[in-house]
Protein backbone atom coordinates (compact mmCIF):
# COMPACT_ATOMS: atom_id res chain seq x y z
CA UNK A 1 7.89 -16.69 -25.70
CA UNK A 2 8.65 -17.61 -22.29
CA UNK A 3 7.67 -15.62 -18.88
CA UNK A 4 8.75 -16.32 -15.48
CA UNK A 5 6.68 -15.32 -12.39
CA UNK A 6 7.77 -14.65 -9.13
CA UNK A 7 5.44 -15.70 -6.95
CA UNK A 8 1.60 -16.80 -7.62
CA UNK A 9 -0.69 -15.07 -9.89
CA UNK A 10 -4.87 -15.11 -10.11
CA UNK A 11 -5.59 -17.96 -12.15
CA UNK A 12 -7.47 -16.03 -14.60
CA UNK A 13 -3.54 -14.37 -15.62
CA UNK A 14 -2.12 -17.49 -15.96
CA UNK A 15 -5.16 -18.88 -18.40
CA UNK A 16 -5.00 -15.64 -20.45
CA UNK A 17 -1.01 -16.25 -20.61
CA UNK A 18 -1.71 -19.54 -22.05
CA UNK A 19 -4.16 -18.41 -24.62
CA UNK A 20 -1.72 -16.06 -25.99
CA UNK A 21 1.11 -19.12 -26.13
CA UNK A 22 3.23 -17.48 -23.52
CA UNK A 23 5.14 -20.60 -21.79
CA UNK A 24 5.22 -20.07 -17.65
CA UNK A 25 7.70 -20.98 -15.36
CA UNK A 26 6.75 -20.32 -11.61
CA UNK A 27 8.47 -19.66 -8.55
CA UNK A 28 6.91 -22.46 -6.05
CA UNK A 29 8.63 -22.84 -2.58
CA UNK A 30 7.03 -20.71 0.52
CA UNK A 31 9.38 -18.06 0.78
CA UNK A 32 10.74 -14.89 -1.21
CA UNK A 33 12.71 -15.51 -3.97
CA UNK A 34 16.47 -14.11 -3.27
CA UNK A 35 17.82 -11.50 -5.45
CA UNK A 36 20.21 -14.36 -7.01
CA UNK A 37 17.45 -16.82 -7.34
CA UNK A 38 15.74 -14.61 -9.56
CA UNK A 39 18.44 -13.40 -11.91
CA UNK A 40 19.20 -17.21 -12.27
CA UNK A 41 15.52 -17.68 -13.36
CA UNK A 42 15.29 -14.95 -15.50
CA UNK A 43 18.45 -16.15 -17.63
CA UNK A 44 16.47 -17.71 -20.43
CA UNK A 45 13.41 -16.08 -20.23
CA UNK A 46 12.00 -13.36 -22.26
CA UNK A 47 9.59 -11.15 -19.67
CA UNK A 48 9.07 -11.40 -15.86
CA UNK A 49 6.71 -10.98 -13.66
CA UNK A 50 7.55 -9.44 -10.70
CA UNK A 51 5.11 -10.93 -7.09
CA UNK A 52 6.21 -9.40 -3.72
CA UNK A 53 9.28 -7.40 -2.84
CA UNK A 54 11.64 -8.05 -5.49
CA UNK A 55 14.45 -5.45 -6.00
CA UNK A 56 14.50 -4.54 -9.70
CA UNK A 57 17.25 -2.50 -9.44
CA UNK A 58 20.62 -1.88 -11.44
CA UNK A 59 21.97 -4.79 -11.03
CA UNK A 60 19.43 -6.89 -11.48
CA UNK A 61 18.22 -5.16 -14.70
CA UNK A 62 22.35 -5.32 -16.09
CA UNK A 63 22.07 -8.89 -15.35
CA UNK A 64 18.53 -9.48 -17.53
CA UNK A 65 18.88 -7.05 -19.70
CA UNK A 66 17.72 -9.25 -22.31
CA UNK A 67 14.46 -9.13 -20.97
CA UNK A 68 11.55 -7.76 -23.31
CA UNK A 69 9.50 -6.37 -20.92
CA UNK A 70 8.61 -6.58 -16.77
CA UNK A 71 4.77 -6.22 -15.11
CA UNK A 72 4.73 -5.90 -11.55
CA UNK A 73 1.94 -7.06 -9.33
CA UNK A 74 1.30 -3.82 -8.08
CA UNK A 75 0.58 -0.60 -8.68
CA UNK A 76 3.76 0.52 -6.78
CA UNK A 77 7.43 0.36 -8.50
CA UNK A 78 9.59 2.30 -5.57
CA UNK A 79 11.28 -1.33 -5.46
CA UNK A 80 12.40 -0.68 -9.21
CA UNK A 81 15.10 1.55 -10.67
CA UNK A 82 13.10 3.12 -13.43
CA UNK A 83 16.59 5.05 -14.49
CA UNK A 84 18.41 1.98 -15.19
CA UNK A 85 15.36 0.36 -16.57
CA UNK A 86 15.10 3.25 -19.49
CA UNK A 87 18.63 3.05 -20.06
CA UNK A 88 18.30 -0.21 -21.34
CA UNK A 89 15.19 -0.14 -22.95
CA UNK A 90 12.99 -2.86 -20.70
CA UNK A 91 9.70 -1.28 -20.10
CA UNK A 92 8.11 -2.06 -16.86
CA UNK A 93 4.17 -2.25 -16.12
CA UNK A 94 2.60 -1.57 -13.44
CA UNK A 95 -1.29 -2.22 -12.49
CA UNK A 96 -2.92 1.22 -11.40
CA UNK A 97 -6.76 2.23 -11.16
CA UNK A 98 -7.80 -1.40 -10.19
CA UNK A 99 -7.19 -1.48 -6.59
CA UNK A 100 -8.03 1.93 -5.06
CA UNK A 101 -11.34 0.76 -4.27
CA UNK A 102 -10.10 -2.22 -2.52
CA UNK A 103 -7.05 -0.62 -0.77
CA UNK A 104 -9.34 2.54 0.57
CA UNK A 105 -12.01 -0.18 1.92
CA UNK A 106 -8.65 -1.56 4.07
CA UNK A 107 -7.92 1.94 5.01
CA UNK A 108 -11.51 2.96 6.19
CA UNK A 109 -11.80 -0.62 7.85
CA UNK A 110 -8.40 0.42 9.77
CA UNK A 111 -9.84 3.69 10.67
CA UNK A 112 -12.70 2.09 12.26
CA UNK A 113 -10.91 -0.42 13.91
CA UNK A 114 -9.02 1.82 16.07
CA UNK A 115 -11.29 4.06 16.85
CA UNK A 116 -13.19 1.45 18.79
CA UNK A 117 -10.04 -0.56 19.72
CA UNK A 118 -10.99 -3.52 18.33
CA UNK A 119 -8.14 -5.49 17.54
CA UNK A 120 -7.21 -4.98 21.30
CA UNK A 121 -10.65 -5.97 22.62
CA UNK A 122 -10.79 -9.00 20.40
CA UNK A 123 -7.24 -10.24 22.08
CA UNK A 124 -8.94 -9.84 25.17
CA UNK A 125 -11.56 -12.55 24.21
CA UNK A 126 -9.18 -14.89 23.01
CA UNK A 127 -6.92 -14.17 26.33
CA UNK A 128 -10.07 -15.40 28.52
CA UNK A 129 -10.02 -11.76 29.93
CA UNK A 130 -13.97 -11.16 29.11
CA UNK A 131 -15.24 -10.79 32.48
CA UNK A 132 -17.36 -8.02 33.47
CA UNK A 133 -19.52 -5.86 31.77
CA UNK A 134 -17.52 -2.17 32.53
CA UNK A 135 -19.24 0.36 30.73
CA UNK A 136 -15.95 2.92 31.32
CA UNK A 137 -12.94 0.29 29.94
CA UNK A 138 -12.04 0.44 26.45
CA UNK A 139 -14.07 3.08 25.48
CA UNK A 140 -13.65 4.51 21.59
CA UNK A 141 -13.90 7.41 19.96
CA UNK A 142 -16.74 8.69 16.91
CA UNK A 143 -16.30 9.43 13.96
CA UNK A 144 -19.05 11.79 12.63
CA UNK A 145 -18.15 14.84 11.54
CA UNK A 146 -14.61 14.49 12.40
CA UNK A 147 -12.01 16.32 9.60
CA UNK A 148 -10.28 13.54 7.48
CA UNK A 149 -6.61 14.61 6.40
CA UNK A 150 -5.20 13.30 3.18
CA UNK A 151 -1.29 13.03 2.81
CA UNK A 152 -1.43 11.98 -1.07
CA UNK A 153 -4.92 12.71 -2.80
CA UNK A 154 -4.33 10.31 -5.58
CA UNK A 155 -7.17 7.54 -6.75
CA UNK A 156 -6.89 5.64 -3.55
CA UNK A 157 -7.00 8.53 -1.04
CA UNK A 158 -10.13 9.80 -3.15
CA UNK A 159 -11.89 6.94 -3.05
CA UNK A 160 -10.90 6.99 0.82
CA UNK A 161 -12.45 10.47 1.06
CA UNK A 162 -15.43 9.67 -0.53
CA UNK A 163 -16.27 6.42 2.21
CA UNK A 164 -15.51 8.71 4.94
CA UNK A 165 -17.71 11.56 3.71
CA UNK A 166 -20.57 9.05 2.63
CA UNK A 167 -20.56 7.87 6.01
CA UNK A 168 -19.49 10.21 8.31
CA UNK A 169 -20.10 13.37 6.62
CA UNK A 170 -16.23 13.86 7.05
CA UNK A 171 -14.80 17.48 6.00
CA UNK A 172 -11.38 16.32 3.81
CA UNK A 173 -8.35 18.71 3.76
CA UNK A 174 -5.60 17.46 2.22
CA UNK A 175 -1.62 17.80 1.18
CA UNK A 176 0.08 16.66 -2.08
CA UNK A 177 3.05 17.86 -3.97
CA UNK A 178 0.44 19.40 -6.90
CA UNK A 179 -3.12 19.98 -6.16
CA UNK A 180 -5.85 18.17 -7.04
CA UNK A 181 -8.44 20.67 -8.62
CA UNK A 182 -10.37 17.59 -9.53
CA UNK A 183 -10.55 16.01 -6.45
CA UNK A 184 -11.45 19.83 -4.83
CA UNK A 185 -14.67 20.43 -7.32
CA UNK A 186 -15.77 16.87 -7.30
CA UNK A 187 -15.24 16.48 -3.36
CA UNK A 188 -14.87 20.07 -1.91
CA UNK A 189 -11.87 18.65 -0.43
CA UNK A 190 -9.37 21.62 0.59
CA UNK A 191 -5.68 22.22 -0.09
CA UNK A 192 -3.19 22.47 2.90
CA UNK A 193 -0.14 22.93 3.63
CA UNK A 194 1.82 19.76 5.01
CA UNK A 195 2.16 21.60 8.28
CA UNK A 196 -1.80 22.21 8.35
CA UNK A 197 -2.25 18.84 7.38
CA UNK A 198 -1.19 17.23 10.38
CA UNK A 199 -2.30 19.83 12.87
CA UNK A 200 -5.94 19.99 11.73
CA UNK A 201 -6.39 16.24 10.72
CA UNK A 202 -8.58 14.10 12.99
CA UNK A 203 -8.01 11.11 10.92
CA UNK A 204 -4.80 11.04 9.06
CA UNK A 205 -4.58 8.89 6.07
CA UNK A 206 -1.45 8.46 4.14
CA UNK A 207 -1.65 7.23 0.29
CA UNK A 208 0.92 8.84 -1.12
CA UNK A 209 4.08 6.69 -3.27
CA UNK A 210 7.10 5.72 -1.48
CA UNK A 211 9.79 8.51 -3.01
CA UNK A 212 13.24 10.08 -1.55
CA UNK A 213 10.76 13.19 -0.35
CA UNK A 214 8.20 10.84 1.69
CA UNK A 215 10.53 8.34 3.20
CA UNK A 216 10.58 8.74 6.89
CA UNK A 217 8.14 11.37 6.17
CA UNK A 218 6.62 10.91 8.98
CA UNK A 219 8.54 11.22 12.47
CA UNK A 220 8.31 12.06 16.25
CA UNK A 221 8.57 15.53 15.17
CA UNK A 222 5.00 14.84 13.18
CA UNK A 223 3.46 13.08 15.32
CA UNK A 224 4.20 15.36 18.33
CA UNK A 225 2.25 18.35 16.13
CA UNK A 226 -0.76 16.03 15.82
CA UNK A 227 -3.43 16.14 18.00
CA UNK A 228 -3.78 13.90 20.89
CA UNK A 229 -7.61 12.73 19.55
CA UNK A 230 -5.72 11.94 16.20
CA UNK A 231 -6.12 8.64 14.03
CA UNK A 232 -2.92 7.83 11.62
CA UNK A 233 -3.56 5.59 9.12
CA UNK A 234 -0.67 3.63 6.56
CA UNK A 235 -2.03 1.58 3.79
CA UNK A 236 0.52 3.01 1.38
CA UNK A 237 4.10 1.65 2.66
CA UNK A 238 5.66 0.92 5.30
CA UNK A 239 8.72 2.95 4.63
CA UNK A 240 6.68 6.09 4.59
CA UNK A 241 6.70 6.54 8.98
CA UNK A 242 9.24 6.15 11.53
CA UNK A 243 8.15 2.61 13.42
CA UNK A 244 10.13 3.35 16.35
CA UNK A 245 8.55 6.73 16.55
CA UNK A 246 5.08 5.60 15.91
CA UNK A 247 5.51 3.19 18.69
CA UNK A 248 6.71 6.31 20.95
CA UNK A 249 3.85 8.41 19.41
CA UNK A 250 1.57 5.23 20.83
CA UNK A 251 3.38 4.89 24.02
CA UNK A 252 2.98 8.75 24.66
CA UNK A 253 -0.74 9.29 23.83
CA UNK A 254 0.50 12.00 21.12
CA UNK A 255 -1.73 10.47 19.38
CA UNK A 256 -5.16 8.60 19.70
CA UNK A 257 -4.66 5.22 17.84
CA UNK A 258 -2.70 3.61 14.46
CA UNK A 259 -3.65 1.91 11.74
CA UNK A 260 -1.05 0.12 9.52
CA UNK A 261 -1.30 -2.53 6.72
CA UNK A 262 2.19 -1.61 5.65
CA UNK A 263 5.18 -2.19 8.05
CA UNK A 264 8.60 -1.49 7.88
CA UNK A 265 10.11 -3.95 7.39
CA UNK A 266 7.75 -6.27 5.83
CA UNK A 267 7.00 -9.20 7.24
CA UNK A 268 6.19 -7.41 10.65
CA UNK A 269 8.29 -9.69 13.71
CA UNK A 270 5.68 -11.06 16.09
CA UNK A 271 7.00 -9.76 19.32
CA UNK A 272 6.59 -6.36 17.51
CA UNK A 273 4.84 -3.96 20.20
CA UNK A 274 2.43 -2.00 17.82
CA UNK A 275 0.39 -5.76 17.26
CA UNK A 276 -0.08 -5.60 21.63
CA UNK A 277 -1.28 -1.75 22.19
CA UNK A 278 -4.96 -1.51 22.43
CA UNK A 279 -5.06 1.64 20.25
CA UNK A 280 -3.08 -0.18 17.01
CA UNK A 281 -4.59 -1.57 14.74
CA UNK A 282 -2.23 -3.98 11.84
CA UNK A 283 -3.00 -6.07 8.90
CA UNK A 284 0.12 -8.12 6.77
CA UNK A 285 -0.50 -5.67 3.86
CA UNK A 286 -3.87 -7.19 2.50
CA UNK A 287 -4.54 -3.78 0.73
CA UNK A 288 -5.81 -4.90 -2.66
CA UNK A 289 -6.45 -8.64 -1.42
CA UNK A 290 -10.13 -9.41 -3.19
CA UNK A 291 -11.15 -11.48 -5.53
CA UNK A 292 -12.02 -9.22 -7.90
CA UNK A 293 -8.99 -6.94 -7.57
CA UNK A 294 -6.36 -9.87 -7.94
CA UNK A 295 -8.15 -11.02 -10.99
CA UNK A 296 -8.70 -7.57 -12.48
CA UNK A 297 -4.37 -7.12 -12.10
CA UNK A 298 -3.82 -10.17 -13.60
CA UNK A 299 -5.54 -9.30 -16.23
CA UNK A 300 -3.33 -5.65 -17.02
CA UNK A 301 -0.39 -7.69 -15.77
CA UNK A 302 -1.17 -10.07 -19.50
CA UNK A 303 -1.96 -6.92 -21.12
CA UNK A 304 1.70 -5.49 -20.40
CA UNK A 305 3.85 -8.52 -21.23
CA UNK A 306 1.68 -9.16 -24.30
CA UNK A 307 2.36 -6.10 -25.55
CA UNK A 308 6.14 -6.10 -24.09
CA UNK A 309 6.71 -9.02 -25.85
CA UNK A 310 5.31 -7.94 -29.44
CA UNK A 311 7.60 -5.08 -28.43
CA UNK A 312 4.47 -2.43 -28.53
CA UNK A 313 3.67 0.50 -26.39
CA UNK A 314 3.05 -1.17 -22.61
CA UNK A 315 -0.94 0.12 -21.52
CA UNK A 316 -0.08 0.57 -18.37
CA UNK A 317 3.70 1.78 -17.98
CA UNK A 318 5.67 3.33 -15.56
CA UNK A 319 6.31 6.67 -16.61
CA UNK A 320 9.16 7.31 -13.13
């Protein structure tokens, strides 16, 4: 059986692939594979693996549809059309669970980041423009006891919750489609509307999937109902605010500071304002980016095209 992979793997997958006689072929060159490119590759293979932003959409899928099975290197699939995918019977595998630790440490480092401008004040070093000691310039905000707002109480904004309540003794509210009775006896966290959400939240973290209902979700209209003291927070996607009105938001003081390790689009330009304001904080999407966590989804990743390939039940399948 042969697999082709997108894009580079933790070692540890590629062993375990080996082991289990899979043959590899690997996308090499520094740069994304184009949509072409990787229907080409796929032609005589029997599974991919799917690293970065790949579209695995209708077309793509009608093209490959001999494939036995696809694993993505994430735990997100708004990239794939699950529809088409079903229709012709290639199951696709994601890699939930292992990274919600990793991706909520991003999200709390984020957090703390802008609320003592630090990106900004670093810049300054590196500028030369360390003179003085002025104890009123670039003052922060604190975080203690401040209310943390959850748009998308899932196993990453939970495990968000509980760092911010561990150290901050932070009050959680939060908002998702379906509540989280779980998440409200384990964490007393509190149900709220959307609208309630944003108003109350001192620190707003979004972890919620990228879907039809929370693209764009949030706009100028949000923002301008947050409160001026306010933190948002992105580790989710990119897709999921308005960049244009963040940046206003920013520009505006509507809200205190940003935090984003998801841009839109993705790779962020480098004239892009957000990376110069001293309350923004941005990271190139290094969410899940340990050791541990890249080794621990290479290891579901083998699971699912095992199994895809001996054309059993996928352990970790996207459901849509």
């Amino acid at each position: 059986m042969k697999v082709f992979i997108s894009g580079n793997i933790a070692p540890v997958g590629l062993k375990q692939l080996e082991e289990n006689n899979i043959s590899v072929t690997q996308w090499r060159e520094d740069r994304q594979i184009t949509a072409e490119e990787l229907i080409e590759a796929c032609k005589d293979e029997d599974a991919l693996i799917s690293v970065g932003p790949n579209k695995i959409n209708a077309a793509f899928l009608e093209a490959c549809s001999h494939l036995k099975v696809i694993a993505l290197h994430s735990v997100g699939y708004d990239q794939v059309d699950v529809a088409a995918a079903k229709r012709l019977n290639i199951p696709i595998g994601n890699t939930p669970g292992v990274l919600s630790g990793a991706t909520a440490d991003t999200a709390f480092l984020l957090m703390l980041a802008v609320s003592r401008k630090a990106f900004f004040s670093h810049q300054k070093i590196i500028k030369g423009e360390w003179k003085n000691y002025e104890p009123t310039q670039e003052l922060g905000i604190e975080l203690n006891g401040k209310t943390l707002g959850v748009f998308g109480l899932g196993k990453i904004g939970l495990e968000m919750a509980k760092k911010c309540m561990g150290a901050y003794k932070m009050p959680v509210i939060y908002h998702n489609r379906s509540r989280n009775e779980e998440a409200e006896a384990e964490i007393g966290a509190k149900y709220v509307s959307f609208e309630e959400l944003i108003a109350q939240s001192d620190v707003l973290s979004v972890h919620t999937a990228l879907t039809p209902e929370t693209k764009g979700k949030f706009t100028l209209e949000v923002f301008e109902q947050m409160k001026p003291s306010s933190i948002f927070i992105n580790t989710a996607r990119g897709g999921i605010h308005n960049e244009t009105d963040l940046i206003k938001a920013l520009d505006r003081k509507l809200i205190w500071g940003a935090g984003l390790d998801v841009t839109n689009p993705e790779p962020m330009d480098k004239s892009n304002p957000l990376l110069f304001m001293e309350n923004a904080a941005v990271l190139p999407h290094i969410g899940s980016a340990t050791e541990e966590t890249r080794d621990a989804m290479a290891k579901i990743i083998v699971q699912n095209i095992v199994a895809g390939l001996k054309g059993e039940k996928l352990p970790y399948e996207v459901r849509g």
